[in-house]
Every structure is written in C-alpha cells, then in structure tokens.
PDB file of N, CA and C in Angstrom:
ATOM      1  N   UNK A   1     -58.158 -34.298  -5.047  1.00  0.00           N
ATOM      2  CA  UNK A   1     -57.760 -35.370  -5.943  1.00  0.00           C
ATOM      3  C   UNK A   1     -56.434 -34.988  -6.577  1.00  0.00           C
ATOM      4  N   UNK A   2     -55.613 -35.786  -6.779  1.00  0.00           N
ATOM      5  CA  UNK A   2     -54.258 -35.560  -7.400  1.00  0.00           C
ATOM      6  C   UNK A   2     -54.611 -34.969  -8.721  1.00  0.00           C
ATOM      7  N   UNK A   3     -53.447 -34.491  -9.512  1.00  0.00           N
ATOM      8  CA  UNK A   3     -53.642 -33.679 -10.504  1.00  0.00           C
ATOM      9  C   UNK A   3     -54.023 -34.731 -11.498  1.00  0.00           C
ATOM     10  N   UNK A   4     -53.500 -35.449 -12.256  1.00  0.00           N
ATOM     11  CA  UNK A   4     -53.404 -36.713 -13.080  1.00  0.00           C
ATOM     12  C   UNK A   4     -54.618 -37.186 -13.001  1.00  0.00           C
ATOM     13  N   UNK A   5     -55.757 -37.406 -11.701  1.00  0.00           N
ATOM     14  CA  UNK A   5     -56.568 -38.020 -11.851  1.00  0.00           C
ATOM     15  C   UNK A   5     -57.637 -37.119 -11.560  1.00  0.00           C
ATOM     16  N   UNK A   6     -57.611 -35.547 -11.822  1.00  0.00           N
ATOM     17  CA  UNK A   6     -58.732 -34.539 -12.275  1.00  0.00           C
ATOM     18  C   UNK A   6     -58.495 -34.253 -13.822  1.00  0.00           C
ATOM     19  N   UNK A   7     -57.132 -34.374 -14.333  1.00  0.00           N
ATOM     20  CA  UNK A   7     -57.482 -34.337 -15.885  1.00  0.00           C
ATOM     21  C   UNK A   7     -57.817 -35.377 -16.497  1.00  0.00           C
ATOM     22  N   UNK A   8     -57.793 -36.713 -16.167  1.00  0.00           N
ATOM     23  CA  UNK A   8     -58.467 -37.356 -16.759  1.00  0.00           C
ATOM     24  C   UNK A   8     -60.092 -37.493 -16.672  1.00  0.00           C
ATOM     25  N   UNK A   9     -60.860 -37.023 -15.133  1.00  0.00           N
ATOM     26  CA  UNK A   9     -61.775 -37.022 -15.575  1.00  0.00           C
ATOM     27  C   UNK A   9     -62.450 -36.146 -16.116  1.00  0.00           C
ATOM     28  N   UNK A  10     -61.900 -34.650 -15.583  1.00  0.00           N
ATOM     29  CA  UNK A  10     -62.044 -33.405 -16.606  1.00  0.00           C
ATOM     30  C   UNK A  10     -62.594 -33.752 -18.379  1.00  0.00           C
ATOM     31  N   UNK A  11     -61.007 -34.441 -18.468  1.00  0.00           N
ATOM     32  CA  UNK A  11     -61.463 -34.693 -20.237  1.00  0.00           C
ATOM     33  C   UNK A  11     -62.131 -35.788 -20.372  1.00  0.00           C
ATOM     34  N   UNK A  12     -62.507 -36.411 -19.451  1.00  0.00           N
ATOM     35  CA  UNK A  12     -63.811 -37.580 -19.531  1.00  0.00           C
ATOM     36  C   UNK A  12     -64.899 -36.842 -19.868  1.00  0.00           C
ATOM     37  N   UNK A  13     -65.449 -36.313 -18.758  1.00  0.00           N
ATOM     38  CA  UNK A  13     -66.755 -35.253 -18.453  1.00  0.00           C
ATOM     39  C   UNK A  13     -66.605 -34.744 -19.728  1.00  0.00           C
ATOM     40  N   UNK A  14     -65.606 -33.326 -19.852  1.00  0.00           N
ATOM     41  CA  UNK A  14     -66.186 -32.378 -21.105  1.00  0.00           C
ATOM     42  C   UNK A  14     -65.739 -32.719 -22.486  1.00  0.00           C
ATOM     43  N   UNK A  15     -65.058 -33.952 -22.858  1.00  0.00           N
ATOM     44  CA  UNK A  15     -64.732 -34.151 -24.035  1.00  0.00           C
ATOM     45  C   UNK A  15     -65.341 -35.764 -24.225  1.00  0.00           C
ATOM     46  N   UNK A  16     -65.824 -36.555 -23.416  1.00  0.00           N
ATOM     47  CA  UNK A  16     -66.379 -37.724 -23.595  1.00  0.00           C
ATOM     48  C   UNK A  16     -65.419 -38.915 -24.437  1.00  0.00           C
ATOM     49  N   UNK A  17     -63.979 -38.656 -23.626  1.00  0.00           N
ATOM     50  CA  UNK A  17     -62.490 -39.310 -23.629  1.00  0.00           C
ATOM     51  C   UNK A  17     -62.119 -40.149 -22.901  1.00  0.00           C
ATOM     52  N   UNK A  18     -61.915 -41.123 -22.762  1.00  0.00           N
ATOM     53  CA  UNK A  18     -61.495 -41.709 -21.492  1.00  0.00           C
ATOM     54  C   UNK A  18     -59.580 -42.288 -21.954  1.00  0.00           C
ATOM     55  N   UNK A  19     -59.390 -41.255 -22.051  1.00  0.00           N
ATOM     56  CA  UNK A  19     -57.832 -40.890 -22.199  1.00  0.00           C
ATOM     57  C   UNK A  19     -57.013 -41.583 -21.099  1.00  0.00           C
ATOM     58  N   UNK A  20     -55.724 -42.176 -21.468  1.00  0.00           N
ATOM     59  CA  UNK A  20     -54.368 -41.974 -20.427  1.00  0.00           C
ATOM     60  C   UNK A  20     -53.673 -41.019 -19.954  1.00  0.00           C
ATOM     61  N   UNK A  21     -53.803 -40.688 -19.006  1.00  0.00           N
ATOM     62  CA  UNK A  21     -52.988 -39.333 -18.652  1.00  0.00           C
ATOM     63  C   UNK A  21     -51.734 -39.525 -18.635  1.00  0.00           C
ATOM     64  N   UNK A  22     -50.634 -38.841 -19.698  1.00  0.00           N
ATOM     65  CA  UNK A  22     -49.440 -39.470 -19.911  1.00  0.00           C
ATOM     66  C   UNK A  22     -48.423 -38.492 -18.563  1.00  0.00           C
ATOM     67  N   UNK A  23     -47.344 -38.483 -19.207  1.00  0.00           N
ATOM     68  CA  UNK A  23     -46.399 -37.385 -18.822  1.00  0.00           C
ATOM     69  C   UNK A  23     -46.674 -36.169 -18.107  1.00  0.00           C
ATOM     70  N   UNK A  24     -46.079 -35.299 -17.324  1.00  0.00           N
ATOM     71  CA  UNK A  24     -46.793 -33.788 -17.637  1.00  0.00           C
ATOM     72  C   UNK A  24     -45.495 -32.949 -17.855  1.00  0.00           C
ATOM     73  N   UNK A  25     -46.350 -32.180 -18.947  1.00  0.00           N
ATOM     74  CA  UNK A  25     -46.026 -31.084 -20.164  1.00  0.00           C
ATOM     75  C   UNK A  25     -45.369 -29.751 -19.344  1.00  0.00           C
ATOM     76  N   UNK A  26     -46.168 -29.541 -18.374  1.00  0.00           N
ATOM     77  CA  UNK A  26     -46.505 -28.158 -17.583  1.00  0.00           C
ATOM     78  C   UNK A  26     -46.337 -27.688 -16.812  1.00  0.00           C
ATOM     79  N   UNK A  27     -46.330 -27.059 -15.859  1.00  0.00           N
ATOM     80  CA  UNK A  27     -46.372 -26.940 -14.610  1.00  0.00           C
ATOM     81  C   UNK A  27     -46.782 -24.980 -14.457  1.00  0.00           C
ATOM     82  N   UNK A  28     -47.735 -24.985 -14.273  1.00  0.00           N
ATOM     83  CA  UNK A  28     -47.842 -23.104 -14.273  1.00  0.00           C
ATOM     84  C   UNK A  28     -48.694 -22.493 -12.996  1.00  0.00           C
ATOM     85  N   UNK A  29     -48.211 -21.629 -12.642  1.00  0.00           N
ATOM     86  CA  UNK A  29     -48.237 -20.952 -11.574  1.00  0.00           C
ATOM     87  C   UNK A  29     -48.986 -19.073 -11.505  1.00  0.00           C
ATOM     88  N   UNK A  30     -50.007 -19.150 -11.460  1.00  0.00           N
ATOM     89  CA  UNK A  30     -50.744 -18.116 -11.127  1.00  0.00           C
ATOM     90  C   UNK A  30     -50.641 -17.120  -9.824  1.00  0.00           C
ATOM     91  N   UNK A  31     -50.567 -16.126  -9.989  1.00  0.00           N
ATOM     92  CA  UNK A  31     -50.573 -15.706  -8.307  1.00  0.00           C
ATOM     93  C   UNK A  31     -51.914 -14.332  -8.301  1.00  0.00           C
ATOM     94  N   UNK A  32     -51.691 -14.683  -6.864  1.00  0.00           N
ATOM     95  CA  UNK A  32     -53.409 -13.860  -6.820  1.00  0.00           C
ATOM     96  C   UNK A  32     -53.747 -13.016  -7.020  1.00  0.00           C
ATOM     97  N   UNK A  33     -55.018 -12.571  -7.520  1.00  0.00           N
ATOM     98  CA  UNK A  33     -55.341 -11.350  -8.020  1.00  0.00           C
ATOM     99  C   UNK A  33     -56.844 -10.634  -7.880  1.00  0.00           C
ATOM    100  N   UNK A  34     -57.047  -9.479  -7.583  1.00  0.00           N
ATOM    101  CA  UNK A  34     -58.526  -9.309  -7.437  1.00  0.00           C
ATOM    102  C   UNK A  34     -59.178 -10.207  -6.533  1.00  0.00           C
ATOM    103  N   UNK A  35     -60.293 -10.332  -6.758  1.00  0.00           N
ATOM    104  CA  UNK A  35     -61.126 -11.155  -5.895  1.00  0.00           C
ATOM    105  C   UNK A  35     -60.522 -12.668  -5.563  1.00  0.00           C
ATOM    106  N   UNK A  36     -59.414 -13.060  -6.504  1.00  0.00           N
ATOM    107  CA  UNK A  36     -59.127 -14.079  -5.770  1.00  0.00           C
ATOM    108  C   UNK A  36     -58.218 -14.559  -5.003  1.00  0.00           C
ATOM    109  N   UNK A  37     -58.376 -14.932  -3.755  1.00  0.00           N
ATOM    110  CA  UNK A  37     -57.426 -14.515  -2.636  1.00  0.00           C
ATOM    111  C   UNK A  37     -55.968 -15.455  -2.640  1.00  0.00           C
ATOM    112  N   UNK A  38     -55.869 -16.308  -3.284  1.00  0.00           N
ATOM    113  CA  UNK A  38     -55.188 -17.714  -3.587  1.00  0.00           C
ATOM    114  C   UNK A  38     -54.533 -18.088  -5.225  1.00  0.00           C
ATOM    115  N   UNK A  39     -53.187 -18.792  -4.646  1.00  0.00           N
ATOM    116  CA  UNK A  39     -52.665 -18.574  -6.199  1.00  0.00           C
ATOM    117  C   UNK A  39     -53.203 -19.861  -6.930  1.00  0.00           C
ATOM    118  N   UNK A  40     -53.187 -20.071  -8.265  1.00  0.00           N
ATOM    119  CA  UNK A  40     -53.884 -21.004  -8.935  1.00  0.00           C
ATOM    120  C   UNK A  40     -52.168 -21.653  -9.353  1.00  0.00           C
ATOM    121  N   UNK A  41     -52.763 -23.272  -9.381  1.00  0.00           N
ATOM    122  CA  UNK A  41     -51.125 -24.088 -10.170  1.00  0.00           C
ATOM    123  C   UNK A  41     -52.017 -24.585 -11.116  1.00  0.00           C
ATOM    124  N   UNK A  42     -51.435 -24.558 -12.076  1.00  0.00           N
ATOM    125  CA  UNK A  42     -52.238 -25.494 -12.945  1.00  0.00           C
ATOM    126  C   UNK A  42     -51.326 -26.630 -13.886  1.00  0.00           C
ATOM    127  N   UNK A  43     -51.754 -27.849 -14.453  1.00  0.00           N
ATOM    128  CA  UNK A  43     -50.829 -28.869 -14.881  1.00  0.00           C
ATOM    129  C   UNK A  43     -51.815 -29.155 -16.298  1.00  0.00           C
ATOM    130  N   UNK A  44     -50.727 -28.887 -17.407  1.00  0.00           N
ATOM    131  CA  UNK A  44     -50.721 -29.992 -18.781  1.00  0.00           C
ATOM    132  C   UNK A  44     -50.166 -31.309 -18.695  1.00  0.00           C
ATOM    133  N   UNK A  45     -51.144 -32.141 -18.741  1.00  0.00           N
ATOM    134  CA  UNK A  45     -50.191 -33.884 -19.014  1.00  0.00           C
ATOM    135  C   UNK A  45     -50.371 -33.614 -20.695  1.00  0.00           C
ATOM    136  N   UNK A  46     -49.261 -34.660 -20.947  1.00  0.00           N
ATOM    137  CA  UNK A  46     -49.694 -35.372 -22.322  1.00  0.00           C
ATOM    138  C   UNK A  46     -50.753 -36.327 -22.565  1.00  0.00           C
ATOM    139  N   UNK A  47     -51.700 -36.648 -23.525  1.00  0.00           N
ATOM    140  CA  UNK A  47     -52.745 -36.964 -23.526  1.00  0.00           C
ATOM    141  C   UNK A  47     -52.930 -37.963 -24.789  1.00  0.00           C
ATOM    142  N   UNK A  48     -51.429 -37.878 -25.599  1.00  0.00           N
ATOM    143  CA  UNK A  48     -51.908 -39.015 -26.185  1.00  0.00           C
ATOM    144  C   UNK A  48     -51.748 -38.260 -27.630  1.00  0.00           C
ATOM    145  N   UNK A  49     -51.961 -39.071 -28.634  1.00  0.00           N
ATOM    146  CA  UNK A  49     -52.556 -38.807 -29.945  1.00  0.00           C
ATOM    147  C   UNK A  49     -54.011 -39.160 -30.214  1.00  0.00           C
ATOM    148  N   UNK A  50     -54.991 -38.725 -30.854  1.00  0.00           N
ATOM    149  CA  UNK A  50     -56.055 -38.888 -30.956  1.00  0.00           C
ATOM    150  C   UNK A  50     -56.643 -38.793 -32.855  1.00  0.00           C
ATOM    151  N   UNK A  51     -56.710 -40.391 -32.618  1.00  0.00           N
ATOM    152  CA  UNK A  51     -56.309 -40.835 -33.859  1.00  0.00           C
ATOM    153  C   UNK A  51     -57.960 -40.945 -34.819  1.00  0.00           C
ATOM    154  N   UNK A  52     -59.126 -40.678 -33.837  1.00  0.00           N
ATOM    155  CA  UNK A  52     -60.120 -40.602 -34.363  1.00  0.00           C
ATOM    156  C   UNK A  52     -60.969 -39.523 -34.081  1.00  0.00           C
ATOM    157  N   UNK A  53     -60.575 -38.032 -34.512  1.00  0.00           N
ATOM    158  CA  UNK A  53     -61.460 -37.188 -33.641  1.00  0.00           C
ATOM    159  C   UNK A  53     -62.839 -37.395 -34.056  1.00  0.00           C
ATOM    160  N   UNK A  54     -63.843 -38.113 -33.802  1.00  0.00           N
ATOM    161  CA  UNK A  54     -65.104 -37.894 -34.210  1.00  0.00           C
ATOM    162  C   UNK A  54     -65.471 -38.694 -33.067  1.00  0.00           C
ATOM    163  N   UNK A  55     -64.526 -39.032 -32.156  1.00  0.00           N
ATOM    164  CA  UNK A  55     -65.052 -39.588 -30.807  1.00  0.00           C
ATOM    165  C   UNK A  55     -65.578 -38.340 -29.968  1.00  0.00           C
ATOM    166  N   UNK A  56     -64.708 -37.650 -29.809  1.00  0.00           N
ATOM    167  CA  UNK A  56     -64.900 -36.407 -28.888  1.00  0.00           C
ATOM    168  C   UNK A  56     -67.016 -36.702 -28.806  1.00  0.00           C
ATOM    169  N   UNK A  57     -66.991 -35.690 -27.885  1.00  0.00           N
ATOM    170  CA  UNK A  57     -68.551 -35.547 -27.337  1.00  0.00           C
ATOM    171  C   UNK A  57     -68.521 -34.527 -26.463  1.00  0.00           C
ATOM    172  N   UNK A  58     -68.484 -33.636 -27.044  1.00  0.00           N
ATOM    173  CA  UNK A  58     -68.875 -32.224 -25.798  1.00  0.00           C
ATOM    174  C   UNK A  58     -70.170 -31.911 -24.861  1.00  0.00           C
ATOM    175  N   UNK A  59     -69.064 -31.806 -23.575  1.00  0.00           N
ATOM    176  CA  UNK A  59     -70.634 -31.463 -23.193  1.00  0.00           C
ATOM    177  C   UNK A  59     -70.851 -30.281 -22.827  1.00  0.00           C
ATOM    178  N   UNK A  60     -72.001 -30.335 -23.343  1.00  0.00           N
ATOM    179  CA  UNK A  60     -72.796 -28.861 -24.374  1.00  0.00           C
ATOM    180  C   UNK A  60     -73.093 -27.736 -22.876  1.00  0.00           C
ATOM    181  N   UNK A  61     -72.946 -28.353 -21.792  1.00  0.00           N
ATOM    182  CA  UNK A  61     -72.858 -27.014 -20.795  1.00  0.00           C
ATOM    183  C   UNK A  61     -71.832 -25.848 -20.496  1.00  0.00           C
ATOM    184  N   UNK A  62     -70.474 -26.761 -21.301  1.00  0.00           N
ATOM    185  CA  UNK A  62     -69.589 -26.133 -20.710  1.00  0.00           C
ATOM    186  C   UNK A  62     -68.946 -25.849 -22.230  1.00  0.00           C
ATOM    187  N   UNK A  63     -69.011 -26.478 -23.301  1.00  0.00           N
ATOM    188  CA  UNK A  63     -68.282 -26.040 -24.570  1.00  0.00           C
ATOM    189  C   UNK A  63     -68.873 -26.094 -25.974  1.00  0.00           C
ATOM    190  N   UNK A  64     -69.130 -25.535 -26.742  1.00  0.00           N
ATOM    191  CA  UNK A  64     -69.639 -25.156 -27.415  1.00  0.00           C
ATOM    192  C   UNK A  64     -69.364 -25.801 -28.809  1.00  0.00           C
ATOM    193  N   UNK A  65     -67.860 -26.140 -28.904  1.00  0.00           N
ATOM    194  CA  UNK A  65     -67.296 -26.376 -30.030  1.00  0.00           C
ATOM    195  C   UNK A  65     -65.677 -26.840 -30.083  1.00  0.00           C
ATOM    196  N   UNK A  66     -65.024 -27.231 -30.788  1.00  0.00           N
ATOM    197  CA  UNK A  66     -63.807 -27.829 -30.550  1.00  0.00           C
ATOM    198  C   UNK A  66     -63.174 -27.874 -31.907  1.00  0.00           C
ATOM    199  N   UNK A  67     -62.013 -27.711 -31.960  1.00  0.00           N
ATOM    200  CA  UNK A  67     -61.076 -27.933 -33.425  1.00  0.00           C
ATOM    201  C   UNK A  67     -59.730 -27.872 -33.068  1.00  0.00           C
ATOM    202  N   UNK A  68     -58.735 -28.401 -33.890  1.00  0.00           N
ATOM    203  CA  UNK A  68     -57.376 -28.326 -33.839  1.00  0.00           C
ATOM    204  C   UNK A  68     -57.011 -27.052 -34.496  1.00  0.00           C
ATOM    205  N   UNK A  69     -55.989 -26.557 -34.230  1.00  0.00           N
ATOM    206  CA  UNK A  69     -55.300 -25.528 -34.693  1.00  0.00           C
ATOM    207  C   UNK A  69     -53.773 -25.616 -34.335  1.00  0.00           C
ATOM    208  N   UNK A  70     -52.633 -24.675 -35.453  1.00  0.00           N
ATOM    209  CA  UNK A  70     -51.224 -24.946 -35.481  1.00  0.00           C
ATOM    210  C   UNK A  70     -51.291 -24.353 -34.367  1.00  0.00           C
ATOM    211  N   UNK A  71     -49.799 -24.232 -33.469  1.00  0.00           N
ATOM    212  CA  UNK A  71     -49.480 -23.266 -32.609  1.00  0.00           C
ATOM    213  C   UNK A  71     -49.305 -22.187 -33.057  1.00  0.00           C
ATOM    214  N   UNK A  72     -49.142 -21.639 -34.072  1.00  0.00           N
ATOM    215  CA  UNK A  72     -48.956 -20.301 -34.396  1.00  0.00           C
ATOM    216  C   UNK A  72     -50.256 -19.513 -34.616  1.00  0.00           C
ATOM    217  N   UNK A  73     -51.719 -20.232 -34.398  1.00  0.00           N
ATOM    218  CA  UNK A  73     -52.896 -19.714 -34.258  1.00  0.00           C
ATOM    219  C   UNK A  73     -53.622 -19.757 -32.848  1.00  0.00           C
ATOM    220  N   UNK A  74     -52.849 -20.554 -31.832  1.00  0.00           N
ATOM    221  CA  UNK A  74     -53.351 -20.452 -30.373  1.00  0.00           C
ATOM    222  C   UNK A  74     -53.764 -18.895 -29.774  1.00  0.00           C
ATOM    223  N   UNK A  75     -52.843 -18.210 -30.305  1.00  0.00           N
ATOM    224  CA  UNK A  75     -53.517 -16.771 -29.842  1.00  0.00           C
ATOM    225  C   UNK A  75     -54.755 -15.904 -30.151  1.00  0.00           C
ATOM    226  N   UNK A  76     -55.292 -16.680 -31.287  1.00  0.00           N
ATOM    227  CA  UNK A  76     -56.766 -16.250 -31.871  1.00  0.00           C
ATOM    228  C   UNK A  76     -57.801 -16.890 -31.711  1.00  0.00           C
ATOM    229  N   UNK A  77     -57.102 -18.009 -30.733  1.00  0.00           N
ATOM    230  CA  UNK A  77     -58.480 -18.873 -29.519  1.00  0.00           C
ATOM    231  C   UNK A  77     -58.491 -19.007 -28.134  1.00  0.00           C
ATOM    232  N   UNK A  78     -57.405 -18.333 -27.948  1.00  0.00           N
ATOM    233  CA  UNK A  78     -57.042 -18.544 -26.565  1.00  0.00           C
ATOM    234  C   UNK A  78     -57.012 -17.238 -25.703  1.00  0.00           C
ATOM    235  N   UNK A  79     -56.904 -16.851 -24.532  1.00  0.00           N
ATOM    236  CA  UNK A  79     -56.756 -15.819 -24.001  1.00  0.00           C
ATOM    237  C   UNK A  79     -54.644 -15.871 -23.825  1.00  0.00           C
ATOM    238  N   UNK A  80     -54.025 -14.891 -23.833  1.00  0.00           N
ATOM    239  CA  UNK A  80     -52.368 -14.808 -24.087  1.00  0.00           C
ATOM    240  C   UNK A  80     -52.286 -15.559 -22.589  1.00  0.00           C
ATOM    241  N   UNK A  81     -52.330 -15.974 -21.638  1.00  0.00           N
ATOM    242  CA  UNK A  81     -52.334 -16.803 -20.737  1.00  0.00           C
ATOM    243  C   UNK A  81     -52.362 -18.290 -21.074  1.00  0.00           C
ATOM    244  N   UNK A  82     -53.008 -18.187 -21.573  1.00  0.00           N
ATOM    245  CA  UNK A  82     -53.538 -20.141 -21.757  1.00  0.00           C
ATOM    246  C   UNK A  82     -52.939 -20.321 -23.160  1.00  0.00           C
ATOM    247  N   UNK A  83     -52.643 -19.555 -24.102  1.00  0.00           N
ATOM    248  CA  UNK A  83     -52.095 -19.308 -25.100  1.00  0.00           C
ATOM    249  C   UNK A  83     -50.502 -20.262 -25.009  1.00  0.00           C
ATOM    250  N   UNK A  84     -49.876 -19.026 -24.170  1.00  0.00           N
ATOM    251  CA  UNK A  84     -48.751 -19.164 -23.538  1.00  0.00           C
ATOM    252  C   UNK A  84     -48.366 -20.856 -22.826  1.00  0.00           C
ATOM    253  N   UNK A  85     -49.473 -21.345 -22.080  1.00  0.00           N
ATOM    254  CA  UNK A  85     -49.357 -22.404 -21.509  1.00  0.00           C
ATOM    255  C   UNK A  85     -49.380 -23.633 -22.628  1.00  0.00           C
ATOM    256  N   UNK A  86     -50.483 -23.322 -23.611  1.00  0.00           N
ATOM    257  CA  UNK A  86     -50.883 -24.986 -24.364  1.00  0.00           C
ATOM    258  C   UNK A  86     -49.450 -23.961 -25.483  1.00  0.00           C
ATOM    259  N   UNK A  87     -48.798 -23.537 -26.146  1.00  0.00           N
ATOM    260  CA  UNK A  87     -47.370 -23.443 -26.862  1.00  0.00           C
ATOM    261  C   UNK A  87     -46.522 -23.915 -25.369  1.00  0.00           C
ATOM    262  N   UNK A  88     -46.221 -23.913 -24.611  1.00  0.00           N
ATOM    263  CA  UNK A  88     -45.188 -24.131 -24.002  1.00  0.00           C
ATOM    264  C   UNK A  88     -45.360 -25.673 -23.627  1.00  0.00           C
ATOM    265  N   UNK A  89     -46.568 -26.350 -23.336  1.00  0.00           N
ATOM    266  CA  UNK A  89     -46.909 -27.559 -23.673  1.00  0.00           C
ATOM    267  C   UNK A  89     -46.756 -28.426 -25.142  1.00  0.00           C
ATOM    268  N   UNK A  90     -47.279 -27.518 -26.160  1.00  0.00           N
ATOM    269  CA  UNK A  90     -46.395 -28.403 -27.656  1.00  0.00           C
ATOM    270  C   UNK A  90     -45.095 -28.131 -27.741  1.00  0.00           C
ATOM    271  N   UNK A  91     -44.397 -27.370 -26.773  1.00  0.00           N
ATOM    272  CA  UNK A  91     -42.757 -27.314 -27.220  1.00  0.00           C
ATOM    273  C   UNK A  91     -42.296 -28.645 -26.075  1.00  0.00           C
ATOM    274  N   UNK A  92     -42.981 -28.630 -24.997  1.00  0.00           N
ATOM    275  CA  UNK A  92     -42.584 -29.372 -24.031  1.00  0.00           C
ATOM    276  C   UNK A  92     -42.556 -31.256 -24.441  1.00  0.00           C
ATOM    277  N   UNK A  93     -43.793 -31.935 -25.509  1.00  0.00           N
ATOM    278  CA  UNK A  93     -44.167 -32.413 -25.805  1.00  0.00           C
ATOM    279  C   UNK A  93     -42.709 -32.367 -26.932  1.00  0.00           C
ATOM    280  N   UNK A  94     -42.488 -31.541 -27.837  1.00  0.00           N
ATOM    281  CA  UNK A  94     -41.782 -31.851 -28.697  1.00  0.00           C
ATOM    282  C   UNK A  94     -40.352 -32.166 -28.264  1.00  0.00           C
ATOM    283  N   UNK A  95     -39.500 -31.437 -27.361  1.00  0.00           N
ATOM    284  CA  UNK A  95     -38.885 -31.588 -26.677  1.00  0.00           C
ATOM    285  C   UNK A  95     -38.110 -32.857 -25.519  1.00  0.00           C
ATOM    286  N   UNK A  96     -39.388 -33.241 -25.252  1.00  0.00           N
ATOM    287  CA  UNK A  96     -39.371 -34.148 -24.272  1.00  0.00           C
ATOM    288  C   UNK A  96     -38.963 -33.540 -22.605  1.00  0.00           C
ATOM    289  N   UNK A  97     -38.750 -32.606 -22.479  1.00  0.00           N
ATOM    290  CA  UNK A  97     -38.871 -31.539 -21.392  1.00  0.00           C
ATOM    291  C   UNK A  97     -39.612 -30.951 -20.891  1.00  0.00           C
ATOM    292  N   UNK A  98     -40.425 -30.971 -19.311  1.00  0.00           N
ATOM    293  CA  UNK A  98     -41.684 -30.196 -18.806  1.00  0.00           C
ATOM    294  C   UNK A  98     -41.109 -28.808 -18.605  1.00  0.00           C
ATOM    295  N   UNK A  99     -41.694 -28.207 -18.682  1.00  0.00           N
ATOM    296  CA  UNK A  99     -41.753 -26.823 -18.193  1.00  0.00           C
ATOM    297  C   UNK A  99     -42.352 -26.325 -17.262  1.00  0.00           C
ATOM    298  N   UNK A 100     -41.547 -25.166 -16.172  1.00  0.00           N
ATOM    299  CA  UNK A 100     -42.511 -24.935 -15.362  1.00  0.00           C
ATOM    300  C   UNK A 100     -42.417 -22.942 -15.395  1.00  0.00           C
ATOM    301  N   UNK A 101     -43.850 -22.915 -15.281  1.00  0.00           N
ATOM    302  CA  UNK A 101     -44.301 -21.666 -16.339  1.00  0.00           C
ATOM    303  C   UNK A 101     -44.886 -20.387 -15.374  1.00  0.00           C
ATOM    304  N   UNK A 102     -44.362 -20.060 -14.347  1.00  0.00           N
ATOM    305  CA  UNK A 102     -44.756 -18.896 -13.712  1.00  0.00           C
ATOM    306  C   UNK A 102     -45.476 -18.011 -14.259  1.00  0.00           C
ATOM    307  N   UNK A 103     -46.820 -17.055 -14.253  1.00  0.00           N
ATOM    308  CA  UNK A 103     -46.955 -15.900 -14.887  1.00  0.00           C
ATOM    309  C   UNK A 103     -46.523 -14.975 -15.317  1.00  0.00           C
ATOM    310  N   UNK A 104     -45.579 -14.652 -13.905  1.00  0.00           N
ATOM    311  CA  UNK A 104     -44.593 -13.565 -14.813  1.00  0.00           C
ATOM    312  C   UNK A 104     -43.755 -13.766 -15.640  1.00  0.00           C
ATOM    313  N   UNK A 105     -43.428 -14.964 -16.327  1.00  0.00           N
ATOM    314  CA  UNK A 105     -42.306 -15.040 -17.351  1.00  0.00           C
ATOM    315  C   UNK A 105     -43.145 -15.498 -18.235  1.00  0.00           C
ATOM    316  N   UNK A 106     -43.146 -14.954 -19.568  1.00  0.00           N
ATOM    317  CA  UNK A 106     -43.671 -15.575 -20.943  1.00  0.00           C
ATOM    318  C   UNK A 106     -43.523 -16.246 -21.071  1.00  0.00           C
ATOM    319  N   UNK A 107     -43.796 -17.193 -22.115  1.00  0.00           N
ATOM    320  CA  UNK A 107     -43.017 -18.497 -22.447  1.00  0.00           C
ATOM    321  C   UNK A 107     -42.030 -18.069 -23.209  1.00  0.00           C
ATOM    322  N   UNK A 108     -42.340 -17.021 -24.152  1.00  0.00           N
ATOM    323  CA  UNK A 108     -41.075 -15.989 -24.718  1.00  0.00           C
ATOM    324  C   UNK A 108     -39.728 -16.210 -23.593  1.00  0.00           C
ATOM    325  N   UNK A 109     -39.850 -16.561 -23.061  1.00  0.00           N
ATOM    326  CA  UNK A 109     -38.313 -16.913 -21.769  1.00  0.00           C
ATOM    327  C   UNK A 109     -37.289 -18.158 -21.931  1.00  0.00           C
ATOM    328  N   UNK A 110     -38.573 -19.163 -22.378  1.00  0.00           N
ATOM    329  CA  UNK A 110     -37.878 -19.736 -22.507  1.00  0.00           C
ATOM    330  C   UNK A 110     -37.969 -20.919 -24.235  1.00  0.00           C
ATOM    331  N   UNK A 111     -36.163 -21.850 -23.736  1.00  0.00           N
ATOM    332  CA  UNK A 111     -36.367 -22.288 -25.169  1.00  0.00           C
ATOM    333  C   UNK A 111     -37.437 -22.757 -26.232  1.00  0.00           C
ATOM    334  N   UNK A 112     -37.400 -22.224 -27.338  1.00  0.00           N
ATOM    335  CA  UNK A 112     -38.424 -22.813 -28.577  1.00  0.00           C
ATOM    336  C   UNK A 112     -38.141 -23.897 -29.459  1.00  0.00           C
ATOM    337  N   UNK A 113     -38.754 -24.542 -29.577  1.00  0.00           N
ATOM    338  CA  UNK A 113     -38.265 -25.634 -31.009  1.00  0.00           C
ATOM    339  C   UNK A 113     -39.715 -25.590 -31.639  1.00  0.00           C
ATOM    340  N   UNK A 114     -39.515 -26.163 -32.867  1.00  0.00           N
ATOM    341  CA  UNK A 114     -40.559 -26.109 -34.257  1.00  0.00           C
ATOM    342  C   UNK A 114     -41.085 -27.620 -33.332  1.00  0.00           C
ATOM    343  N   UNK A 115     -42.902 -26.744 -33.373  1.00  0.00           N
ATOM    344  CA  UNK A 115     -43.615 -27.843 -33.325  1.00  0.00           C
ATOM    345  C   UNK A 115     -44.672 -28.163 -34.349  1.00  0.00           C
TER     346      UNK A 115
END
C-alpha cells in the first residue's frame, strides 16, 4: 500500500482518527542491522491540527497511553531515533520544508527553527 494510505489507516486503527493525510514532513532512512536483513524508509505526513483531543481512542493492544509534549521533551519519550525524526518533523512542519533524514546524520545536521 502506498505510504499516505498506511498512515492514515495506521492512525485510524491505533488512535481511532480518521485523519487527512496532509503533506509529508519526512522522509527517513534506516539501514540494516542485526537480524534485520533490509533497510527500513519510513515517512511523517502532516496530520492536521487536532482541535479536540478527547477523540483519540487507543487501541489498548498496541498503546497504552498518549499525551502531547514540547519538542524539547521528545527525548524523555522517545527512543534518540524517533526522537530525532518527530523534531525534524515539527521543524519541517514549521518550516514548510520536508526533510529527508538518513540515520547516519542527526537531525543535529541539519537547519533548526523554533517550534
């Protein structure tokens, strides 16, 4: 399935959203490691503003819990990988510029603006 139309149902399924999949934010690139023989791409779209969070609906197999946080606290929920990706997605978002985010380069690489 194209990318655009696994995150929307992604955040259908585990957030109980039936979101527009806007723009994309992202573009990041994994390469293989250990047991897994194949590199991973992975894509942030924009998703919108979400103007009533008490819609959300988790489902309880796969997540436990959910909250907003600034970017300057993504690293105390995130693993520095995915960290790296959803900040380079709110700069991308603020910006109006996608990014495309190899592993080996931080997002530390590239430009920042206040999000």
């Amino acid at each position: 399935e194209p990318p655009h139309v696994g995150c929307f149902r992604e955040v259908e399924e585990e957030l109980g959203l039936s979101r527009a999949v806007g723009r994309l934010l992202v573009a990041g690139w994994t390469a293989p490691e250990g047991p897994r023989p194949r590199p991973i791409v992975s894509y942030i779209f924009d998703g919108g503003v979400l103007t009533d969070p008490g819609t959300i609906r988790l489902q309880k197999e796969e997540l436990d819990e959910w909250r907003f946080v600034a970017p300057a606290e993504f690293g105390a929920y995130l693993p520095p990988f995915m960290a790296d990706r959803v900040l380079a997605a709110a700069t991308a978002w603020s910006t109006g510029t996608a990014v495309y985010l190899p592993a080996e380069n931080p997002v530390g690489d590239y430009p920042k603006t206040d999000v």
